[in-house]
C-alpha atoms as a PDB file:
ATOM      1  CA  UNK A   1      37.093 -38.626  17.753  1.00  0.00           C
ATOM      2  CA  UNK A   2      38.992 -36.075  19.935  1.00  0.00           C
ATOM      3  CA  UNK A   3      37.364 -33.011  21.102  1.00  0.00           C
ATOM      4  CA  UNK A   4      40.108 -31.012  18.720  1.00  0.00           C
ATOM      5  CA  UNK A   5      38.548 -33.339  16.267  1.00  0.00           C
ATOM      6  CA  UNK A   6      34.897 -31.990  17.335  1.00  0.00           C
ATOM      7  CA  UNK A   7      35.406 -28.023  17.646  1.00  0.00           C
ATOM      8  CA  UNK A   8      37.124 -28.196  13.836  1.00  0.00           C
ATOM      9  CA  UNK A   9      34.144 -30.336  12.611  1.00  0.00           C
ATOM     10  CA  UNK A  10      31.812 -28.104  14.749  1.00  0.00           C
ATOM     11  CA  UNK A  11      33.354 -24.807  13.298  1.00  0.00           C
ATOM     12  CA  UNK A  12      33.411 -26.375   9.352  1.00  0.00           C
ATOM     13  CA  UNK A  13      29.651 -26.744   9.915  1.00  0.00           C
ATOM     14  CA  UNK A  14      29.038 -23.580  11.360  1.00  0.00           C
ATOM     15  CA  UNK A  15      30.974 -21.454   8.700  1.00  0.00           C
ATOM     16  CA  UNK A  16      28.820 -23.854   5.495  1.00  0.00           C
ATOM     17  CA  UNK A  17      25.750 -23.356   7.458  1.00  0.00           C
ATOM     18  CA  UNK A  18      26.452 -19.481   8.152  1.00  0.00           C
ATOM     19  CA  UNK A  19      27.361 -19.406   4.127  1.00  0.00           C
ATOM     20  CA  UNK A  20      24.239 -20.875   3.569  1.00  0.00           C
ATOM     21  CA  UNK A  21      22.443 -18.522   5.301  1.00  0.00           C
ATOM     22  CA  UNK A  22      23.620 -15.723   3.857  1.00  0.00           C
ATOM     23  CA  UNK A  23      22.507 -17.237   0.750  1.00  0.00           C
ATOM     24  CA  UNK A  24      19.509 -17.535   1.466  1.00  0.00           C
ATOM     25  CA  UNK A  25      19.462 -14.575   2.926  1.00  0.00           C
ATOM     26  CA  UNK A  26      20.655 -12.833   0.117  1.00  0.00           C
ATOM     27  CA  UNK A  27      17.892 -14.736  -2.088  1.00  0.00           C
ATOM     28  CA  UNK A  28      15.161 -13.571  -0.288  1.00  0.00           C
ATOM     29  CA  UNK A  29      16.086  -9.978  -0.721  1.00  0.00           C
ATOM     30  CA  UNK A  30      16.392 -10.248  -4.488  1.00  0.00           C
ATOM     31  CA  UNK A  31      13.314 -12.000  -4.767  1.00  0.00           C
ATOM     32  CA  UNK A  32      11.971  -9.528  -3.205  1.00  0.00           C
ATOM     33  CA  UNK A  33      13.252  -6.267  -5.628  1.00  0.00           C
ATOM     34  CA  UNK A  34      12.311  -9.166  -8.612  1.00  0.00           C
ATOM     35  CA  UNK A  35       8.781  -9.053  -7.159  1.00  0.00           C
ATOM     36  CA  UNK A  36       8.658  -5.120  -6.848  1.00  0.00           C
ATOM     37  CA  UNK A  37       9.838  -4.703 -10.174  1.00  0.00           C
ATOM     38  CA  UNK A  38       7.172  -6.948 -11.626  1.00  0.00           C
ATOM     39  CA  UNK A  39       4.407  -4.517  -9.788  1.00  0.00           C
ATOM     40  CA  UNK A  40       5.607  -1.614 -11.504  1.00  0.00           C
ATOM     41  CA  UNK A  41       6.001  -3.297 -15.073  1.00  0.00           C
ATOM     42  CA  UNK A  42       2.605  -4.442 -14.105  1.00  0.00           C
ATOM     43  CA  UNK A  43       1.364  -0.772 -12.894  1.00  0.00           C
ATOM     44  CA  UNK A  44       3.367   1.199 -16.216  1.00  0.00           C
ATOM     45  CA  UNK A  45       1.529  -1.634 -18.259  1.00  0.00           C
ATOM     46  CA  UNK A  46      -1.985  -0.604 -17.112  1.00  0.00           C
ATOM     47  CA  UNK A  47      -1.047   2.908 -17.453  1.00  0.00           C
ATOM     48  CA  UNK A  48       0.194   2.829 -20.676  1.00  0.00           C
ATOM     49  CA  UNK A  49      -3.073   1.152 -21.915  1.00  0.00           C
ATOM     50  CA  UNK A  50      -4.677   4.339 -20.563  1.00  0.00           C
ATOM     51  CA  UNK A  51      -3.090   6.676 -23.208  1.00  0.00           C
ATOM     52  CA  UNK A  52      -4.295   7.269 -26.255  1.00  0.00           C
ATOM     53  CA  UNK A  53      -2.140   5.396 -28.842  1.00  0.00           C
ATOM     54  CA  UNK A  54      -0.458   7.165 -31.647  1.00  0.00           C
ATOM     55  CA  UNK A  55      -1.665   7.212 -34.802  1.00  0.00           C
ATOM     56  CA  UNK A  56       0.868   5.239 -37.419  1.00  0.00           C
ATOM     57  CA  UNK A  57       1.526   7.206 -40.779  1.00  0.00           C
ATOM     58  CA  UNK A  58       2.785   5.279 -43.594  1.00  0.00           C
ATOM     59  CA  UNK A  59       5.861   7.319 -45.804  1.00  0.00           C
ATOM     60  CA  UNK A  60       3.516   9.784 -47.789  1.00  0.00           C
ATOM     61  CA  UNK A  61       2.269  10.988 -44.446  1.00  0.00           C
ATOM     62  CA  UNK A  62      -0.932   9.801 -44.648  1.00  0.00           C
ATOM     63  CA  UNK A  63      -3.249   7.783 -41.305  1.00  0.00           C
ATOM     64  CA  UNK A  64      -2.798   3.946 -42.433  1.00  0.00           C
ATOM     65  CA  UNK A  65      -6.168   1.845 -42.562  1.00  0.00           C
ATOM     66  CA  UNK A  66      -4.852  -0.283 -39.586  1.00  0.00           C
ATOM     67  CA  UNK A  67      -3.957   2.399 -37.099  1.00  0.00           C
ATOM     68  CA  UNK A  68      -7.670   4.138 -37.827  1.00  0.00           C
ATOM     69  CA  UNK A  69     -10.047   3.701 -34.612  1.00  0.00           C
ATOM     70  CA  UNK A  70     -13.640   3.905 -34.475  1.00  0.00           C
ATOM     71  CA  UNK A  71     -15.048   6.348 -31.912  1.00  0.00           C
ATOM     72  CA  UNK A  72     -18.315   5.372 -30.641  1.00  0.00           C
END
């Protein structure tokens, strides 16, 4: 193979591996905002458990048997 032959095989791999790692570059970084996300589903999750729920009225207006709680 002639050294032409070489630095054109040489440069082919360096631009799929310089693709590649910008890929994977770019992969890291949205697994990264995927795994932030998840934490504040998580966090708005445990916060909305917090809050009282609202009480479901059925169409006369009136507390339905299912939504009544039981204070203690």
């Amino acid at each position: 193979m002639s050294s032409i032959q070489q630095r054109l095989t040489t440069a082919a791999t360096d631009t799929r591996l310089a693709v590649v790692i910008s890929a994977a570059v770019n992969l890291k970084a949205q697994l990264c905002e995927l795994n932030e996300l998840r934490e504040r589903v998580i966090k708005a999750q445990l916060s909305a458990r917090k809050l009282p729920q609202p009480k479901h009225r059925n169409e006369h207006g009136a507390v339905s048997s299912c939504s009544l709680e039981i204070g203690l």
